[in-house]
PDB file of N, CA and C in Angstrom:
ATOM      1  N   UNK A   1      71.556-124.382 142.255  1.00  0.00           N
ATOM      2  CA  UNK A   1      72.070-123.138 142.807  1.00  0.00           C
ATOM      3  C   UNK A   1      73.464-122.875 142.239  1.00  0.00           C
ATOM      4  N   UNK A   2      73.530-121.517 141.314  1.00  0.00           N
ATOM      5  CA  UNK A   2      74.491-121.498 140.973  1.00  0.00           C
ATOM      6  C   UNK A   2      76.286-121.021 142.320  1.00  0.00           C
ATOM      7  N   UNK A   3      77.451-121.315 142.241  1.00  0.00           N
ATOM      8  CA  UNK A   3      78.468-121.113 142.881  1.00  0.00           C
ATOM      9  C   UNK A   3      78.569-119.440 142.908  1.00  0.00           C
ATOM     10  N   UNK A   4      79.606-119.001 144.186  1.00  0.00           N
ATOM     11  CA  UNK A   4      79.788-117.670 143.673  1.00  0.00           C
ATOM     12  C   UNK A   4      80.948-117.634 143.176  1.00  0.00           C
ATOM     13  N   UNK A   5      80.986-116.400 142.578  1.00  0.00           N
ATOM     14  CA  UNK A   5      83.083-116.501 141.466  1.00  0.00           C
ATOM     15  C   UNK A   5      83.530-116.403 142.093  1.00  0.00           C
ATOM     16  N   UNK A   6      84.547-116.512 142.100  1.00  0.00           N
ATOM     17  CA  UNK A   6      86.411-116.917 142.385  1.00  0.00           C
ATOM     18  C   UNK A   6      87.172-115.958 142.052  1.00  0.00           C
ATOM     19  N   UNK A   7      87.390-114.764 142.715  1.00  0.00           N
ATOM     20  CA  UNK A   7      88.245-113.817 141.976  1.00  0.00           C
ATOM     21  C   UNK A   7      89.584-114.304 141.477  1.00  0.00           C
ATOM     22  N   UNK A   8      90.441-114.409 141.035  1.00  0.00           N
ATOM     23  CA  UNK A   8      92.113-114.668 140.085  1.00  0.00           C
ATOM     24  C   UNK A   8      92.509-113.687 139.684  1.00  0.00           C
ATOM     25  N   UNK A   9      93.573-113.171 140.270  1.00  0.00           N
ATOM     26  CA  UNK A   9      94.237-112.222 139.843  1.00  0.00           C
ATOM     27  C   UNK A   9      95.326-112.973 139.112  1.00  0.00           C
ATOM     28  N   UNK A  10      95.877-112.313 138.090  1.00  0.00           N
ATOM     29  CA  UNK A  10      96.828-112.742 137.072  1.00  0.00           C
ATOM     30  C   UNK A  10      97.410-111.343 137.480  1.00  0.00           C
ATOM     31  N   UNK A  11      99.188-111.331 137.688  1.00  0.00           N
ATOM     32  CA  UNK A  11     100.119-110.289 137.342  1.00  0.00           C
ATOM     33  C   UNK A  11     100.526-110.966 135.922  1.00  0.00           C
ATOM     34  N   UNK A  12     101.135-109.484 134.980  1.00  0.00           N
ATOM     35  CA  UNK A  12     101.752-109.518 133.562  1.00  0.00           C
ATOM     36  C   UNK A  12     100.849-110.056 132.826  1.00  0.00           C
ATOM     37  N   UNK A  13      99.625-109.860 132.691  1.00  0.00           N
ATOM     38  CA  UNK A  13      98.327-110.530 132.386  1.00  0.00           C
ATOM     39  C   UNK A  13      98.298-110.837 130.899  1.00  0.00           C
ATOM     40  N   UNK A  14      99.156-109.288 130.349  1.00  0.00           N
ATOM     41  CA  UNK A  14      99.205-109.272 128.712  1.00  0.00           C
ATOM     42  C   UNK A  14     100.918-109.640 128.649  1.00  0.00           C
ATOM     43  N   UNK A  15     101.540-110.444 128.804  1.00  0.00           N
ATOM     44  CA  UNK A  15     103.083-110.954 128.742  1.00  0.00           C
ATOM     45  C   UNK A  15     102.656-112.639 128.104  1.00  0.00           C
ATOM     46  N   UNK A  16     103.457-113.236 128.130  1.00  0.00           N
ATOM     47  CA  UNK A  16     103.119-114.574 127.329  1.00  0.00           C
ATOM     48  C   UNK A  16     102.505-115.894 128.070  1.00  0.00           C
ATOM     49  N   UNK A  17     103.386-115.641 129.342  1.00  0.00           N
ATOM     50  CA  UNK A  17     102.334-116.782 130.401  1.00  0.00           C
ATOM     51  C   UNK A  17     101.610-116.236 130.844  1.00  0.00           C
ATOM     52  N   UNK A  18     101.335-115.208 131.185  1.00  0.00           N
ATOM     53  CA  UNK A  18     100.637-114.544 131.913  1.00  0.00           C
ATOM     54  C   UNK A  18      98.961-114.558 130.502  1.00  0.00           C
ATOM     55  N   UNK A  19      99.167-114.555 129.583  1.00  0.00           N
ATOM     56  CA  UNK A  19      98.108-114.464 128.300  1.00  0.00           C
ATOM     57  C   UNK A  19      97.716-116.261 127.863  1.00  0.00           C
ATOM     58  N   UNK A  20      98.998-116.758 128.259  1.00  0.00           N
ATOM     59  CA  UNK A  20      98.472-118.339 128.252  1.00  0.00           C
ATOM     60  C   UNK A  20      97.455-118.826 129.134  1.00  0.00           C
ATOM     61  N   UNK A  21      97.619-118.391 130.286  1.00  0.00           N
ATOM     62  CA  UNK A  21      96.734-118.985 131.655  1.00  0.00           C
ATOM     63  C   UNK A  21      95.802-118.461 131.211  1.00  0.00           C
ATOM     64  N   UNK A  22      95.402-117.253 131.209  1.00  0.00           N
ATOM     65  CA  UNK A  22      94.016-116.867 131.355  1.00  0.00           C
ATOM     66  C   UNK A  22      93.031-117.476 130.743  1.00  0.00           C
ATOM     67  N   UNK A  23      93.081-118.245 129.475  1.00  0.00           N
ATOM     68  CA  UNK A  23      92.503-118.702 128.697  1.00  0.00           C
ATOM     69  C   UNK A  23      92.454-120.022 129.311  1.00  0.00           C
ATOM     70  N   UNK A  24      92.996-120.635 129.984  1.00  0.00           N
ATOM     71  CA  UNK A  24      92.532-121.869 130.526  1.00  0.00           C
ATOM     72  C   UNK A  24      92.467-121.632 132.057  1.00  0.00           C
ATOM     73  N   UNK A  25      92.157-120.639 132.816  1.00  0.00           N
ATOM     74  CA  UNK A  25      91.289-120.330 133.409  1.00  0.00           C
ATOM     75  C   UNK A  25      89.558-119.919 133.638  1.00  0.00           C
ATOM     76  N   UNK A  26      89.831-119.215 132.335  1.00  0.00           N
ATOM     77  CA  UNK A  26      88.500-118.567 131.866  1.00  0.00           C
ATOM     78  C   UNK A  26      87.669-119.995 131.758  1.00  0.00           C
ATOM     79  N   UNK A  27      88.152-120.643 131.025  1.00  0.00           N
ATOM     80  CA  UNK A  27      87.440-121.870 130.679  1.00  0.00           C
ATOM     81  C   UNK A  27      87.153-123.668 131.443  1.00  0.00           C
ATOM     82  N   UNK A  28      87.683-123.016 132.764  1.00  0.00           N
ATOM     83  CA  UNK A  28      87.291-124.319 133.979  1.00  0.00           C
ATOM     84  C   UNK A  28      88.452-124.593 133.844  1.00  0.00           C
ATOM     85  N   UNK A  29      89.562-125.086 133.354  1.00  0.00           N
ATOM     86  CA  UNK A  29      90.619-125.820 133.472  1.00  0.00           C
ATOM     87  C   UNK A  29      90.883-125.513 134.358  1.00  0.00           C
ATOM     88  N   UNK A  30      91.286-124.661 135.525  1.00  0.00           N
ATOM     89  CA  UNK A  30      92.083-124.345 136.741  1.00  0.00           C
ATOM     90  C   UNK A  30      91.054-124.827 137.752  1.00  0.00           C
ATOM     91  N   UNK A  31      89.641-124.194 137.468  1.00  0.00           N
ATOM     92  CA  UNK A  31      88.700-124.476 138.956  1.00  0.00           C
ATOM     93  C   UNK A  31      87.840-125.336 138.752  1.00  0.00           C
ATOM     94  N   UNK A  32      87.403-125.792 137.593  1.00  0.00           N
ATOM     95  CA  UNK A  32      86.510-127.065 137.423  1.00  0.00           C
ATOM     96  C   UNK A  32      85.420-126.307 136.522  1.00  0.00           C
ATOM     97  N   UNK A  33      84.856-127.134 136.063  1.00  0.00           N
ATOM     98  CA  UNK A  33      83.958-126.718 134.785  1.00  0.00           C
ATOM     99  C   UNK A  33      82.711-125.803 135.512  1.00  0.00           C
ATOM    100  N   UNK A  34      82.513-125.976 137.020  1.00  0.00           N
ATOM    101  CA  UNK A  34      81.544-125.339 137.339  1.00  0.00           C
ATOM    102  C   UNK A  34      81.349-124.132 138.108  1.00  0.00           C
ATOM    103  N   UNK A  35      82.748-123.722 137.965  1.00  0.00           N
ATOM    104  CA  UNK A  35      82.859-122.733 138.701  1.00  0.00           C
ATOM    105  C   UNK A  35      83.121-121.103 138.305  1.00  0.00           C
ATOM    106  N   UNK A  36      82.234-120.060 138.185  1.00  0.00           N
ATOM    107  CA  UNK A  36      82.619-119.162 137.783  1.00  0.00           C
ATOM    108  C   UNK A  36      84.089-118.325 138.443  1.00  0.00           C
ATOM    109  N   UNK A  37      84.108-117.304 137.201  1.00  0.00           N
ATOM    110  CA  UNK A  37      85.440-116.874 137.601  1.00  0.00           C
ATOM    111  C   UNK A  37      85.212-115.176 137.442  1.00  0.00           C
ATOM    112  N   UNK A  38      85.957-114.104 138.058  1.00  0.00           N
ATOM    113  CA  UNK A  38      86.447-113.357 138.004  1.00  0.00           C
ATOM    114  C   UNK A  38      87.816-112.556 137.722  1.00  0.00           C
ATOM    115  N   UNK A  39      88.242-112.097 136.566  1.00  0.00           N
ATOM    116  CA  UNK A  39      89.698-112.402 136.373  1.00  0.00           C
ATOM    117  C   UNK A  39      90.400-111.092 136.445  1.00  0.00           C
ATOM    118  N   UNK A  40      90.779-110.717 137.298  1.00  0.00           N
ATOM    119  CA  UNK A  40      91.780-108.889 138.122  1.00  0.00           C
ATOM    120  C   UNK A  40      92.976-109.216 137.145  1.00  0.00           C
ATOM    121  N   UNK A  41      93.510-108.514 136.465  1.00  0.00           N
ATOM    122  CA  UNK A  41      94.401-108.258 135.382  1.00  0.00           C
ATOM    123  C   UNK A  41      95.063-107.243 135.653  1.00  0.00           C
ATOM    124  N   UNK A  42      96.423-107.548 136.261  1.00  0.00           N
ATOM    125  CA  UNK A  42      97.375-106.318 136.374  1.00  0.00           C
ATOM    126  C   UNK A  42      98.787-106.369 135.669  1.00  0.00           C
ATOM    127  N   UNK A  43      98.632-105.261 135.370  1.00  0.00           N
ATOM    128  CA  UNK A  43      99.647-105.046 134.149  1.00  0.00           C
ATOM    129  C   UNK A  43     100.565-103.790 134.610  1.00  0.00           C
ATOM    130  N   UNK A  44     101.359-103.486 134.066  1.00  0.00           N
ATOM    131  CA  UNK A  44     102.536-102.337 134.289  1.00  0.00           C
ATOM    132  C   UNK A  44     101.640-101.287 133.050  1.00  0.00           C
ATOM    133  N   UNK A  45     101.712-100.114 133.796  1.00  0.00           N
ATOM    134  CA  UNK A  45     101.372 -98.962 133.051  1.00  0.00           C
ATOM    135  C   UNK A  45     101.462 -98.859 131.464  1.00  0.00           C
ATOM    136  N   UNK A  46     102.906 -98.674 131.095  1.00  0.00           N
ATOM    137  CA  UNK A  46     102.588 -99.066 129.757  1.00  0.00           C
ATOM    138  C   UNK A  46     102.139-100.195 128.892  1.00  0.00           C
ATOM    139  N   UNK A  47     101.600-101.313 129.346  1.00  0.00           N
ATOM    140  CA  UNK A  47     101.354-102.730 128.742  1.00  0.00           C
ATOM    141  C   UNK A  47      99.701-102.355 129.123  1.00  0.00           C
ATOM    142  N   UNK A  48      98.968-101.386 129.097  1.00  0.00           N
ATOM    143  CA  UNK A  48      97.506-101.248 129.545  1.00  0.00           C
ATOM    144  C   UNK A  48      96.790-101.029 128.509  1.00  0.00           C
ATOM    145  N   UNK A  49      97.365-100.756 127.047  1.00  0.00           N
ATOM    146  CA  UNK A  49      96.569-100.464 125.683  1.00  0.00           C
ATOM    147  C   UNK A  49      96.587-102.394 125.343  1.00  0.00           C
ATOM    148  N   UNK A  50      97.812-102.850 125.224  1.00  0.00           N
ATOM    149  CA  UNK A  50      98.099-104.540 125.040  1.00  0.00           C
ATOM    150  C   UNK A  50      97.068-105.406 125.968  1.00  0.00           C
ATOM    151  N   UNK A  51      97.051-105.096 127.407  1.00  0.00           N
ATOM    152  CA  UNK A  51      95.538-105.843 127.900  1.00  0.00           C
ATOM    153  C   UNK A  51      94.063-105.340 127.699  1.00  0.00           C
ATOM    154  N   UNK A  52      94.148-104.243 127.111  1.00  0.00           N
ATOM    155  CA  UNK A  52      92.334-104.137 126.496  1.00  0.00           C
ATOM    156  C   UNK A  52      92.598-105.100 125.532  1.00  0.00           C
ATOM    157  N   UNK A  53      93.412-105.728 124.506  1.00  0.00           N
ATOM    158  CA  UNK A  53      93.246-106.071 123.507  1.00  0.00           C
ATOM    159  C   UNK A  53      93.725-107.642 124.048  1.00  0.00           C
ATOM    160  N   UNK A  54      93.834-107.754 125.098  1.00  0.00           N
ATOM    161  CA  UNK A  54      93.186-109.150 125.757  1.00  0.00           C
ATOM    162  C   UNK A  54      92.552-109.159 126.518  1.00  0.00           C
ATOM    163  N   UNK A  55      91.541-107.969 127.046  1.00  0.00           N
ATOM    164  CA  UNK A  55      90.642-108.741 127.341  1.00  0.00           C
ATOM    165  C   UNK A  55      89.237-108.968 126.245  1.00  0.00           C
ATOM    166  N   UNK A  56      89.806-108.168 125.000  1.00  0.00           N
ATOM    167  CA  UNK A  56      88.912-108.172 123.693  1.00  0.00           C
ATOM    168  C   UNK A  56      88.780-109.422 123.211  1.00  0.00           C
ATOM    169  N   UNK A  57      89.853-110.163 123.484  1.00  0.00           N
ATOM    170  CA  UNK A  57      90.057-111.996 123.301  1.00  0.00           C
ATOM    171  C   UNK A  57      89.126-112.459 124.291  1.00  0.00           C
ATOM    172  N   UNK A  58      89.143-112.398 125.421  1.00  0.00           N
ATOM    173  CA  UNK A  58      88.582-112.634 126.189  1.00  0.00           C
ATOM    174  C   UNK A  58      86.696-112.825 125.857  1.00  0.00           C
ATOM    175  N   UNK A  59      86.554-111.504 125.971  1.00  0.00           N
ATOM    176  CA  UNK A  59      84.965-111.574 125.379  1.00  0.00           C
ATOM    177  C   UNK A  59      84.875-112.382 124.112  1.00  0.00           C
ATOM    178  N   UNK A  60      86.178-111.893 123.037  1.00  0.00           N
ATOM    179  CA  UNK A  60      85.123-113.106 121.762  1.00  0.00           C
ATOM    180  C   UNK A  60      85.021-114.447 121.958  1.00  0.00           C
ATOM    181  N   UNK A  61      85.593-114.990 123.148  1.00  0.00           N
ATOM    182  CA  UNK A  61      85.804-115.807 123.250  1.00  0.00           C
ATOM    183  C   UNK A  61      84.143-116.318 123.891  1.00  0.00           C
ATOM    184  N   UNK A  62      83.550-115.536 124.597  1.00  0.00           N
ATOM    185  CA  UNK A  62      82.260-115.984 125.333  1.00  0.00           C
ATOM    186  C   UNK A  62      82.344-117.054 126.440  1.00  0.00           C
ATOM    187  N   UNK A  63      83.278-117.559 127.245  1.00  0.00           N
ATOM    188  CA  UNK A  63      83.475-117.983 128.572  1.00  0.00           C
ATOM    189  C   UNK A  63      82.475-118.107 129.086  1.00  0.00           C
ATOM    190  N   UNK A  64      81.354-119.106 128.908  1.00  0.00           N
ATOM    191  CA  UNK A  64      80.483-119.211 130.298  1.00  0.00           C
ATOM    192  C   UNK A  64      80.869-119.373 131.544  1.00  0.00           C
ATOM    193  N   UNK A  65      82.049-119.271 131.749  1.00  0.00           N
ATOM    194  CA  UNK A  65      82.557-118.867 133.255  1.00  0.00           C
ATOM    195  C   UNK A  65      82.716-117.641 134.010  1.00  0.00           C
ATOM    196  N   UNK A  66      83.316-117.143 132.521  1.00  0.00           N
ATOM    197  CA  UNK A  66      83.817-116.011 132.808  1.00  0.00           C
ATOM    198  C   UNK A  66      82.794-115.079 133.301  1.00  0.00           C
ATOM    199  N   UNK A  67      82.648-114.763 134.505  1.00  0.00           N
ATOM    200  CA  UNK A  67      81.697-113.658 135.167  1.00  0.00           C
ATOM    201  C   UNK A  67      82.491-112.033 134.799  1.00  0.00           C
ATOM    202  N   UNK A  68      83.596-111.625 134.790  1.00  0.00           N
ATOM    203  CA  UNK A  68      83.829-110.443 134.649  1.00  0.00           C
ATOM    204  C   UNK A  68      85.185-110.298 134.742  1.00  0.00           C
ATOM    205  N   UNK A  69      85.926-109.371 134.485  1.00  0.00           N
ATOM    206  CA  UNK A  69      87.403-108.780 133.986  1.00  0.00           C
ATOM    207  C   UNK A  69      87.406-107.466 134.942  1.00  0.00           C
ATOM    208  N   UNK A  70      88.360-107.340 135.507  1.00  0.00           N
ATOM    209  CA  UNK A  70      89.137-105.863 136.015  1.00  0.00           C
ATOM    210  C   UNK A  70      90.295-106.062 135.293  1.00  0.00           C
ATOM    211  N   UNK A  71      90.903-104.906 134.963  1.00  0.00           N
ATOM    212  CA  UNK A  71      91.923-104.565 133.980  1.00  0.00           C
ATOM    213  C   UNK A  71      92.661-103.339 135.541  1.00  0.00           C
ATOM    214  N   UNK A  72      93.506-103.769 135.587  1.00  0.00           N
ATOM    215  CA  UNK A  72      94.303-102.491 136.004  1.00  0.00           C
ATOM    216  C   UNK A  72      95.779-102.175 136.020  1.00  0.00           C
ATOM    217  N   UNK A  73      96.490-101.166 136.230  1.00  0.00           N
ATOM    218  CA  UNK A  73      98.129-101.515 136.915  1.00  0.00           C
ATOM    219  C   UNK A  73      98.127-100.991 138.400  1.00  0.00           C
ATOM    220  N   UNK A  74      97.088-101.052 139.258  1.00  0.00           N
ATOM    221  CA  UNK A  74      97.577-100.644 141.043  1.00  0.00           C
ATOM    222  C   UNK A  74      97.004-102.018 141.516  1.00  0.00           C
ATOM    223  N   UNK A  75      97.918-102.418 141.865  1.00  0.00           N
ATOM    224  CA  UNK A  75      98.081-103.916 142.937  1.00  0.00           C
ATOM    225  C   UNK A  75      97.398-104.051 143.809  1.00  0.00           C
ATOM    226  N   UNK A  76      96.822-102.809 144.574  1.00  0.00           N
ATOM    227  CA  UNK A  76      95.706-102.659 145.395  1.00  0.00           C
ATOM    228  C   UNK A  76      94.573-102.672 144.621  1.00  0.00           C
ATOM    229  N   UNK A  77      94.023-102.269 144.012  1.00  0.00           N
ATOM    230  CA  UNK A  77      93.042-102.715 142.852  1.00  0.00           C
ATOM    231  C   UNK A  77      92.913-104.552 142.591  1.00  0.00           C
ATOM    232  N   UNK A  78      94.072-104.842 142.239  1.00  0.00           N
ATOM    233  CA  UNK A  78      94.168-106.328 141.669  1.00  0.00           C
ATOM    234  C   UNK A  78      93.671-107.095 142.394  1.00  0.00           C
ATOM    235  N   UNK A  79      94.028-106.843 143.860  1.00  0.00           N
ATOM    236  CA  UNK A  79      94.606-108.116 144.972  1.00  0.00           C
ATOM    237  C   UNK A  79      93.261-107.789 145.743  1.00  0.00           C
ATOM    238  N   UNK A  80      92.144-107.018 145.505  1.00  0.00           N
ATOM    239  CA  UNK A  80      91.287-106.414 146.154  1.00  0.00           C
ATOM    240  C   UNK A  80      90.263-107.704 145.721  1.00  0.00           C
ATOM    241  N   UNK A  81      89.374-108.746 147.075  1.00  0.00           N
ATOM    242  CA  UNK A  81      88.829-109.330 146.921  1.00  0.00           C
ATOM    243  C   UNK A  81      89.377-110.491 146.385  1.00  0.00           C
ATOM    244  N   UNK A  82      90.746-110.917 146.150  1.00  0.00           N
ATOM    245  CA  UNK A  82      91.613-112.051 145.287  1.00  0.00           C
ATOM    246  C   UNK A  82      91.135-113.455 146.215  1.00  0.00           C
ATOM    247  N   UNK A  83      91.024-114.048 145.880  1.00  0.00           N
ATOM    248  CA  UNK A  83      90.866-115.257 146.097  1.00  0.00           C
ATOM    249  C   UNK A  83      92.152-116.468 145.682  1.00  0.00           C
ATOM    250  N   UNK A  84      92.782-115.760 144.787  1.00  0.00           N
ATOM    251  CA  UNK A  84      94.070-116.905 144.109  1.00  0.00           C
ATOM    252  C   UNK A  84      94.866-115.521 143.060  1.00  0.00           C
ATOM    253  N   UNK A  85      96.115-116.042 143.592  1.00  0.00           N
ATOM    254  CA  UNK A  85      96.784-114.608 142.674  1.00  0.00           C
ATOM    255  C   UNK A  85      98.125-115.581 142.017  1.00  0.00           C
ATOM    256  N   UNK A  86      98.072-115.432 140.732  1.00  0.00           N
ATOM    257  CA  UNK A  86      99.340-115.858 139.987  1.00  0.00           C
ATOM    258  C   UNK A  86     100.384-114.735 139.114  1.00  0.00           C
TER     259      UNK A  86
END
C-alpha cells in the first residue's frame, strides 16, 4: 500500500537554499526513501519566470517521489494543505 504525500512548502523556492533543498527533498533525503512528496513553491512575484525554470529541473529530473509541484507567490496558496513549511 502505497503512503499518502507530504505536502512541503519551500518559501524563496528559486533563491539558492531555497533551490538546494528541494532537490534533496524531492529525492527522500528529508522524508525517507518511501515517502511521496508534494512540493508548494512560493516565490515573490517577480522571481515566478526563475521558478518555472525550477520546476523544469525538477521534472528532468524524474523524482519517483515527487508526486506534484504548486508554483505560486500567495502564501495562502502555499501553506494550503502544508504539512512542513521551510
Amino acid at each position: 500500500m502505497s503512503k499518502t504525500p507530504v505536502h512541503v512548502t519551500v518559501t524563496g523556492a528559486a533563491g539558492q537554499i531555497g533551490y538546494a533543498l528541494l532537490f534533496r527533498i524531492a529525492s527522500g533525503q528529508m522524508l525517507g526513501a518511501d515517502q511521496p512528496v508534494v512540493l508548494r513553491l512560493l516565490e515573490i512575484t517577480p522571481a515566478l519566470g526563475a521558478l518555472d525554470g525550477v520546476h523544469m529541473e525538477l521534472d528532468d529530473c524524474a523524482f519517483p517521489l515527487l508526486e506534484g509541484v504548486v508554483k505560486t507567490d500567495d502564501a495562502n496558496v502555499a501553506f494550503a494543505e502544508s504539512n512542513y513549511g521551510l
